[in-house]
C-alpha atoms as a PDB file:
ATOM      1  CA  UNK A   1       0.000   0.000   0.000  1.00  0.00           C
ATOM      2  CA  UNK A   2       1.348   3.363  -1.258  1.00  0.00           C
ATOM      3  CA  UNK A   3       0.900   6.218   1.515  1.00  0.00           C
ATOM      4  CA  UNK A   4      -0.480   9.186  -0.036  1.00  0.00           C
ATOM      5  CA  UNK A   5       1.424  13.191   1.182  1.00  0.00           C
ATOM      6  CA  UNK A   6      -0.979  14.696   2.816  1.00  0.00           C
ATOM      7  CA  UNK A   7      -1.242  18.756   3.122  1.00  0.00           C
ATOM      8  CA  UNK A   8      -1.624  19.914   6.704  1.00  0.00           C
ATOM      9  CA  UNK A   9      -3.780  23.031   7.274  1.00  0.00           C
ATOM     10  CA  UNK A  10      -4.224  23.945   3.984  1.00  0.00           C
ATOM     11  CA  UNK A  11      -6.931  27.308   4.940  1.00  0.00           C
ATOM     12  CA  UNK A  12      -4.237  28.132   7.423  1.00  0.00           C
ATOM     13  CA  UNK A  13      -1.142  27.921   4.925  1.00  0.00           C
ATOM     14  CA  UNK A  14      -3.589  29.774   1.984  1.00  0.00           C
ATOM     15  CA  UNK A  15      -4.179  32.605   4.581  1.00  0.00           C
ATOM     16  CA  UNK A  16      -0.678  33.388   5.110  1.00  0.00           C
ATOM     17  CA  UNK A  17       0.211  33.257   1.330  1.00  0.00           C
ATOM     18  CA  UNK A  18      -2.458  35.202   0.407  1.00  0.00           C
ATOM     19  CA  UNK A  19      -1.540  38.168   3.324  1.00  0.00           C
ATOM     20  CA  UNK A  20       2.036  37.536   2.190  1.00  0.00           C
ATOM     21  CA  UNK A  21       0.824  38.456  -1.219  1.00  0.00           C
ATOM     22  CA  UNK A  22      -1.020  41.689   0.180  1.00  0.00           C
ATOM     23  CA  UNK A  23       2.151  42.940   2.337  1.00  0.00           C
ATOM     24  CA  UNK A  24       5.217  43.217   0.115  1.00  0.00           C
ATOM     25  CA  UNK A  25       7.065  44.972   3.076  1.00  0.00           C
ATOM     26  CA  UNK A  26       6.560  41.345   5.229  1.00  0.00           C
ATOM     27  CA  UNK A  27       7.467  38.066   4.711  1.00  0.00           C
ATOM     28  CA  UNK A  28       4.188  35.857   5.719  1.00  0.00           C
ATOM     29  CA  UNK A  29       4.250  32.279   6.498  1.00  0.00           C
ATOM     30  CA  UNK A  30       2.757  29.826   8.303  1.00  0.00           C
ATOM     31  CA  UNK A  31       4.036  27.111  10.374  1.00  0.00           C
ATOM     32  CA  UNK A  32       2.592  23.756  10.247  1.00  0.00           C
ATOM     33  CA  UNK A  33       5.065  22.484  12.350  1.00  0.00           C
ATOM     34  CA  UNK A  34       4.150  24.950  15.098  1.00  0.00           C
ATOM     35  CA  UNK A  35       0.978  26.130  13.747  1.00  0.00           C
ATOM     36  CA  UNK A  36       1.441  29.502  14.298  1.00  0.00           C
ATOM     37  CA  UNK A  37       1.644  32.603  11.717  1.00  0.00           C
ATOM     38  CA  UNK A  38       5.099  34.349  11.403  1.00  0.00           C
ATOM     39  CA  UNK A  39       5.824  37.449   9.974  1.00  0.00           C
ATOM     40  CA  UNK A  40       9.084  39.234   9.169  1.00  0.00           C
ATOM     41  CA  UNK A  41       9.673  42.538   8.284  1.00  0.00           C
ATOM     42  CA  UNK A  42      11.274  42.931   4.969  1.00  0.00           C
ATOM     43  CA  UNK A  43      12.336  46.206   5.245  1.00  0.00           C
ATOM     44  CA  UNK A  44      15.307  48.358   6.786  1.00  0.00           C
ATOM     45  CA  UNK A  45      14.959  48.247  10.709  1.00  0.00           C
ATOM     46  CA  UNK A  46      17.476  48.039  13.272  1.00  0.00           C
ATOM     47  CA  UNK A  47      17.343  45.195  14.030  1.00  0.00           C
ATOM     48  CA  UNK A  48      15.484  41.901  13.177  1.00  0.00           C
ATOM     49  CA  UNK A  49      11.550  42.087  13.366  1.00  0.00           C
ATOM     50  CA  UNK A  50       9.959  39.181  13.984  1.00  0.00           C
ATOM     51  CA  UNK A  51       6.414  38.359  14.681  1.00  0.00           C
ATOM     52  CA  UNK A  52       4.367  35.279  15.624  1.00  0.00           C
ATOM     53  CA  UNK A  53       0.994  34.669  16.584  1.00  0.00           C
ATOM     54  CA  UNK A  54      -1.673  31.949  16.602  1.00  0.00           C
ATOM     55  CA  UNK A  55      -3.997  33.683  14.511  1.00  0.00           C
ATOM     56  CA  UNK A  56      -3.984  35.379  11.066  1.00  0.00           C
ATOM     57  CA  UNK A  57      -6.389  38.420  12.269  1.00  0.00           C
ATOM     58  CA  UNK A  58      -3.816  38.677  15.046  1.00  0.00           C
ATOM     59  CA  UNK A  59      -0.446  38.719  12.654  1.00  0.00           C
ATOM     60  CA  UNK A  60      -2.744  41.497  10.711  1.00  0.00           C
ATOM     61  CA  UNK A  61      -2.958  43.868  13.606  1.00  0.00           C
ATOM     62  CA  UNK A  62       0.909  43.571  15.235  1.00  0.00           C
ATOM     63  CA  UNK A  63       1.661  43.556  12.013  1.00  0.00           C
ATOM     64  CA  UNK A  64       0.602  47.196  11.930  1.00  0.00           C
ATOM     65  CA  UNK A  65       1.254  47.999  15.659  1.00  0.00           C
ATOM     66  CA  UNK A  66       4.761  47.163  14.455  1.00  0.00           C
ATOM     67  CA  UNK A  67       5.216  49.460  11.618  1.00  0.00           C
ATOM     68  CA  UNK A  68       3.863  52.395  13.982  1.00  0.00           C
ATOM     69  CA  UNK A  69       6.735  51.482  16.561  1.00  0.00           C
ATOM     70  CA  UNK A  70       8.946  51.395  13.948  1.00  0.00           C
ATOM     71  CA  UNK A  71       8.209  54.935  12.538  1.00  0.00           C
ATOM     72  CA  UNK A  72       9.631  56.128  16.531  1.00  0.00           C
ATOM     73  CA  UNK A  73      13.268  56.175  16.211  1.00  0.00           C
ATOM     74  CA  UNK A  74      15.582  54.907  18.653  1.00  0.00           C
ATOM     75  CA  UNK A  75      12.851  52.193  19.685  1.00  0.00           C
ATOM     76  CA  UNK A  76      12.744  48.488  19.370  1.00  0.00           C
ATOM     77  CA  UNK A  77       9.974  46.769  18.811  1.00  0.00           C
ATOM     78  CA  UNK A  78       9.632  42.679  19.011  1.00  0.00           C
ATOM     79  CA  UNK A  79       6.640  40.386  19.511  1.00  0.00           C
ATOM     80  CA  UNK A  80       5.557  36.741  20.032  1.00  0.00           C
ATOM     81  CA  UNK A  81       2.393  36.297  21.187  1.00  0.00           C
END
């Protein structure tokens, strides 16, 4: 008997390629490994930004908490939730 791949969360992976198709500043994935949503910021900042959260709606909106910490210089801004 041949054992067929099978695709884990599929909704879950299609919602982070299509957000990483809406964001070009972020690199959007999602984990099925971990099953969580990770985010990284593809533009110039300091230093690495990295998000990760358990839900897409919740990447969405550190997502932009992020960018408006990022806009205040001098200040680091990191997030796993």
């Amino acid at each position: 008997m041949e054992a067929k791949p099978r695709r884990w969360d599929p909704a879950e992976r299609a919602a982070a390629a299509q957000l990483d198709q809406l964001e070009p500043g972020w690199f959007v994935t999602y984990g099925v490994g971990s099953r969580r949503f990770v985010a990284i910021a593809a533009w110039r900042v300091p230093s690495p930004l990295r998000i990760e959260t358990a839900s897409i709606k919740e990447l969405r909106e550190l997502m932009r908490e992020a960018e408006s910490e990022a806009a205040r210089p001098g200040e680091l801004w990191t997030r796993v939730a």
